[in-house]
C-alpha atoms as a PDB file:
ATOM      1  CA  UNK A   1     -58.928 -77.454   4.301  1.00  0.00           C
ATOM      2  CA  UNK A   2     -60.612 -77.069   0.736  1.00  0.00           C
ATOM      3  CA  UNK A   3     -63.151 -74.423   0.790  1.00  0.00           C
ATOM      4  CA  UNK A   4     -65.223 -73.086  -2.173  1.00  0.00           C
ATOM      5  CA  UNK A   5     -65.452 -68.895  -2.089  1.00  0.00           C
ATOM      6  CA  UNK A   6     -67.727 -67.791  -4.960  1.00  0.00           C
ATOM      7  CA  UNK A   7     -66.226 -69.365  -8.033  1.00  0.00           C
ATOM      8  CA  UNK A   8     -62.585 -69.709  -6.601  1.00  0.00           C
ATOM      9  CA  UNK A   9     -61.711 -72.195  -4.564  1.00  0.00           C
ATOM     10  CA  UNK A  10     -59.216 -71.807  -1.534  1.00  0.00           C
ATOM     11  CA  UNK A  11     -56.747 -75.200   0.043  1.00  0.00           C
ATOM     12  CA  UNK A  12     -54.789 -74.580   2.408  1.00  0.00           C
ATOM     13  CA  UNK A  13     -52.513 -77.422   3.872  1.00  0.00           C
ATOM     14  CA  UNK A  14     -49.879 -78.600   6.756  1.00  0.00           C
ATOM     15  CA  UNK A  15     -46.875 -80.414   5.321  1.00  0.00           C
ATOM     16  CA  UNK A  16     -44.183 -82.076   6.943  1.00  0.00           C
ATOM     17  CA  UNK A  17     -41.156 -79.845   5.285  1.00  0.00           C
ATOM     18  CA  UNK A  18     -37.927 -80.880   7.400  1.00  0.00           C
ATOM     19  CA  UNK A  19     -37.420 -83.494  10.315  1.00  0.00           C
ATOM     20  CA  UNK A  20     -34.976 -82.855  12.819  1.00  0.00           C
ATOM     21  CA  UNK A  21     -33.710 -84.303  15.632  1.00  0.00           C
ATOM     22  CA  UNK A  22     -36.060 -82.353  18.513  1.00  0.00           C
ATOM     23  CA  UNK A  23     -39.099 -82.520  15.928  1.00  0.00           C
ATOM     24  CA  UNK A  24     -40.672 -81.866  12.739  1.00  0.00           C
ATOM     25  CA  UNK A  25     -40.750 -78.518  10.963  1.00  0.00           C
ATOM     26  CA  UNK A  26     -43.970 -78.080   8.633  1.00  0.00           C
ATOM     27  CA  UNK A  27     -44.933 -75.868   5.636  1.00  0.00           C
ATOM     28  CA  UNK A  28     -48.383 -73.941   6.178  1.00  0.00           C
ATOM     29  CA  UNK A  29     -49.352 -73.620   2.646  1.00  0.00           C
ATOM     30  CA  UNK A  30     -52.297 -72.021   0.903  1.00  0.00           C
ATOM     31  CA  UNK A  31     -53.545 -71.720  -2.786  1.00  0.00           C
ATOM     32  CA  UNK A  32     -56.571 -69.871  -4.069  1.00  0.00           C
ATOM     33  CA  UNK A  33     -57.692 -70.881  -8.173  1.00  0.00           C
ATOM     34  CA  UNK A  34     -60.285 -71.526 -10.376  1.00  0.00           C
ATOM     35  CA  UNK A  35     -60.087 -75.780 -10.288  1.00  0.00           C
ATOM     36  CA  UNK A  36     -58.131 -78.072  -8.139  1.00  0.00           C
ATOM     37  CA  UNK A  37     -56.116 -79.221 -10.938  1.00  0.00           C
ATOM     38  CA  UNK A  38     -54.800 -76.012 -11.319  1.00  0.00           C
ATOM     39  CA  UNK A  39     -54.196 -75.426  -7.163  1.00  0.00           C
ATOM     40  CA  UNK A  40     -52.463 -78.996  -7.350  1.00  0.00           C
ATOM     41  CA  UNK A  41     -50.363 -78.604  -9.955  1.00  0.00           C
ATOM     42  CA  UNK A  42     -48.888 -74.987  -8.427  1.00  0.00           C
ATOM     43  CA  UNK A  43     -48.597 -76.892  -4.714  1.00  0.00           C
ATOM     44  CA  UNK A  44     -46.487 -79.998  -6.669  1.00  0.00           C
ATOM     45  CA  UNK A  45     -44.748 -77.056  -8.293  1.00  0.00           C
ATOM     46  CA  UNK A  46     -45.376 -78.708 -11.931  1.00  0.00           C
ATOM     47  CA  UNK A  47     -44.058 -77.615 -14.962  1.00  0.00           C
ATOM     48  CA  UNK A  48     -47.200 -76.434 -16.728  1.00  0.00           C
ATOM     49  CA  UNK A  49     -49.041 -73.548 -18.092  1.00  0.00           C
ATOM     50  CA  UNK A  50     -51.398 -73.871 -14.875  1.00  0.00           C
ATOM     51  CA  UNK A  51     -49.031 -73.354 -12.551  1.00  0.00           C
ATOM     52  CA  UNK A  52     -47.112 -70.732 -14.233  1.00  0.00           C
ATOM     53  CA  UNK A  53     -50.239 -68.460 -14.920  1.00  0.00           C
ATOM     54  CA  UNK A  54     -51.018 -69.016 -10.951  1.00  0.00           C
ATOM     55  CA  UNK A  55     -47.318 -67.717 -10.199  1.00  0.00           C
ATOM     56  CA  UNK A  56     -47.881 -64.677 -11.890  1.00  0.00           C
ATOM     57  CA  UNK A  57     -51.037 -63.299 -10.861  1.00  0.00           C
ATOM     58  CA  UNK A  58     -53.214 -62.736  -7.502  1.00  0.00           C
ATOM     59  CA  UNK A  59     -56.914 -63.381  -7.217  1.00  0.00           C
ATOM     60  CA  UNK A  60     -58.977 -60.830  -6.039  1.00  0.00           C
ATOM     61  CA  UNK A  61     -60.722 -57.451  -6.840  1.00  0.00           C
ATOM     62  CA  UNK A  62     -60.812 -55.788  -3.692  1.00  0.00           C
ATOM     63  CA  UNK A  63     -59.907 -55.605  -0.389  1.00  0.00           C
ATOM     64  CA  UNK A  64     -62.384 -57.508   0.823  1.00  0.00           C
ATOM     65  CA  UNK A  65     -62.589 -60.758  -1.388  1.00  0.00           C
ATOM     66  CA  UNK A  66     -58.370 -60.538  -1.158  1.00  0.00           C
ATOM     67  CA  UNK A  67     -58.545 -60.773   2.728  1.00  0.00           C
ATOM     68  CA  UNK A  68     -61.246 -62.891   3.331  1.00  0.00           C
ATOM     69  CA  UNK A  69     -58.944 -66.174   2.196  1.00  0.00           C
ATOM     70  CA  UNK A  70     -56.042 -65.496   4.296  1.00  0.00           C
ATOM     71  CA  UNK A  71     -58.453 -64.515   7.246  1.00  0.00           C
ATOM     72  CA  UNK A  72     -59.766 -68.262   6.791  1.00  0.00           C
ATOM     73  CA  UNK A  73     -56.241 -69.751   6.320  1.00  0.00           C
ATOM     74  CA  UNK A  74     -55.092 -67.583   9.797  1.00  0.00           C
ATOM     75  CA  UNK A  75     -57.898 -69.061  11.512  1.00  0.00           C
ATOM     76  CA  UNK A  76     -56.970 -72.443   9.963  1.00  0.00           C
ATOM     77  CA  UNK A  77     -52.737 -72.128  11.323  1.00  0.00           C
ATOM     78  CA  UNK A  78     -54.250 -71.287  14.695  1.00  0.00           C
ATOM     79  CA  UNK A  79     -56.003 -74.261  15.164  1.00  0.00           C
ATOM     80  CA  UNK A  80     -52.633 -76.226  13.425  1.00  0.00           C
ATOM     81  CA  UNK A  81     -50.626 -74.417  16.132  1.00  0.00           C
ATOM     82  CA  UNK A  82     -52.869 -76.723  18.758  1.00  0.00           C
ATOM     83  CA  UNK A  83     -52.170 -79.837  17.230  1.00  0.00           C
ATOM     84  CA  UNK A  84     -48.437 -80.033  16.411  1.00  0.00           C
ATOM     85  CA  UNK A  85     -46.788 -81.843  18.710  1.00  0.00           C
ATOM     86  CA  UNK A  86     -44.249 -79.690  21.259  1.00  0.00           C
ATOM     87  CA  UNK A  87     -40.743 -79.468  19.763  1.00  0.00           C
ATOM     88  CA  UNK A  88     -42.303 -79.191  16.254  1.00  0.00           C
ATOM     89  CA  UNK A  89     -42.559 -75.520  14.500  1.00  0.00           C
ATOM     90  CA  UNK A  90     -44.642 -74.433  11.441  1.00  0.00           C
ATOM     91  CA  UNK A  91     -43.005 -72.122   8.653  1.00  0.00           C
ATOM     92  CA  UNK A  92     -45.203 -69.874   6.589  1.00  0.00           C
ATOM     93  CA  UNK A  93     -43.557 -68.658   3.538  1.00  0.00           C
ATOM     94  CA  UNK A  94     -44.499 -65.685   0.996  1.00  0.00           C
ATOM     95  CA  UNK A  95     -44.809 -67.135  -2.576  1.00  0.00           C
ATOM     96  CA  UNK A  96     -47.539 -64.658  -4.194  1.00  0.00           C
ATOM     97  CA  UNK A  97     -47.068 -62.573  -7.540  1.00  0.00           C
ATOM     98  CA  UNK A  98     -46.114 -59.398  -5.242  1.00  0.00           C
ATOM     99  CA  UNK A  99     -44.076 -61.528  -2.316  1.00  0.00           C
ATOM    100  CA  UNK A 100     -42.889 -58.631  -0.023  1.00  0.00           C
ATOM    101  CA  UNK A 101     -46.067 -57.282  -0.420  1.00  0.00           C
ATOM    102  CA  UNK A 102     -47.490 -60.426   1.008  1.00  0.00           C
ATOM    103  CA  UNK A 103     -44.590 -60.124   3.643  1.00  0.00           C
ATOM    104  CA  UNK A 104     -45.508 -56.793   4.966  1.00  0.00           C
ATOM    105  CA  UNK A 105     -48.901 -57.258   5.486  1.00  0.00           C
ATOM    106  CA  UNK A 106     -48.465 -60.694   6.727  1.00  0.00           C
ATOM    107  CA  UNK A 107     -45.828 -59.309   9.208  1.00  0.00           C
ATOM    108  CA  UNK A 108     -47.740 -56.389  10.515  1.00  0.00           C
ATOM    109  CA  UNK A 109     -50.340 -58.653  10.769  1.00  0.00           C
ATOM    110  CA  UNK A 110     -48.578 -61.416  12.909  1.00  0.00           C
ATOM    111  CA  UNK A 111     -47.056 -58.617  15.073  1.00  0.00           C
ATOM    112  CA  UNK A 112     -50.315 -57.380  15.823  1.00  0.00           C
ATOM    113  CA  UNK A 113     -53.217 -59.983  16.341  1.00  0.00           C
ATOM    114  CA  UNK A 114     -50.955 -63.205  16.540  1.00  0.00           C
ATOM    115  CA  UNK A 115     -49.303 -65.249  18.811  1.00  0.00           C
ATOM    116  CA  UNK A 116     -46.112 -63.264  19.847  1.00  0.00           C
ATOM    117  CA  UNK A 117     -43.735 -66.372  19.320  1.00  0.00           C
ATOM    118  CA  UNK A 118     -44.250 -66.134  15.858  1.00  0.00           C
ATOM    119  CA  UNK A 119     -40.742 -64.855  13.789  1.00  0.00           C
ATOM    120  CA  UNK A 120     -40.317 -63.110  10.778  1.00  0.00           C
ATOM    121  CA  UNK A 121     -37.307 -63.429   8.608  1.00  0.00           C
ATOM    122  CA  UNK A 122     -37.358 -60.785   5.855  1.00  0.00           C
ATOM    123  CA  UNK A 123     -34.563 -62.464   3.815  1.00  0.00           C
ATOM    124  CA  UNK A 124     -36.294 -65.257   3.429  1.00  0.00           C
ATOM    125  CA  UNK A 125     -39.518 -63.738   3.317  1.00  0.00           C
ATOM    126  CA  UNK A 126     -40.965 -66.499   5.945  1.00  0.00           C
ATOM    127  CA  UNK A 127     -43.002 -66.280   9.179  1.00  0.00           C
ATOM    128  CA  UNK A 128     -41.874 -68.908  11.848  1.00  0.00           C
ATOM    129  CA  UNK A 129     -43.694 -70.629  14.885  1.00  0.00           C
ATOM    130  CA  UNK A 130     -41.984 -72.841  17.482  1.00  0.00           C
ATOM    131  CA  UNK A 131     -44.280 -75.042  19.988  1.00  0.00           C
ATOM    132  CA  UNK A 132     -42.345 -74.935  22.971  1.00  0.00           C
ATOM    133  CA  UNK A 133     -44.911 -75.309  25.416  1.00  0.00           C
END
């Protein structure tokens, strides 16, 4: 999902992370920057100036242009959570600027309006989903 919100623009993306033996686990991943060069090079984890400058910072000036994004990407996981096969599980993990930030409100908000098979691990800093069904 590429999306274009003012002059940022927002990917988010389903990876297979991990195969296993009873399925696949994938890696629900989002980016918000200013050109997909920049988003790409911080998803492949390059070792650039881009990519640095996007590890240490956050886009967004207020509440609402900060939420909006991840309100898309939820929407965007719940329709992911459809289409993965049973057996497979999706993994969200917390890799802004202010991580356990991210985790917290994440959390609280997975606890509250999500699915309630979804799992948070706090050391990790992940959110986990298992299709059993």
């Amino acid at each position: 999902m590429i999306t274009r919100i003012g002059d940022h623009i927002l990917k988010a993306r389903l990876t297979p992370w991990i195969y296993t033996n009873d399925g696949t686990i994938w890696l629900a991943s989002m980016a918000i920057g200013k050109s997909m060069r920049q988003i790409n090079d911080w998803l492949m984890r390059k070792e650039n100036r881009r990519r640095r400058s996007m590890d240490s910072c956050l886009t967004g000036k207020g509440r609402t242009d900060a939420m909006k994004p991840q309100l898309m990407v939820i929407y965007q996981i719940r329709k992911w959570m459809k289409e993965i096969p049973v057996g497979d599980s999706i993994n969200l993990r917390c890799e802004s600027a202010l991580s356990e930030k991210q985790f917290r409100i994440w959390k609280k908000w997975f606890e509250t309006h999500e699915d309630p098979n979804w799992i948070a691990n706090p050391k990790w800093k992940t959110l986990f989903f298992y299709r059993a069904e």
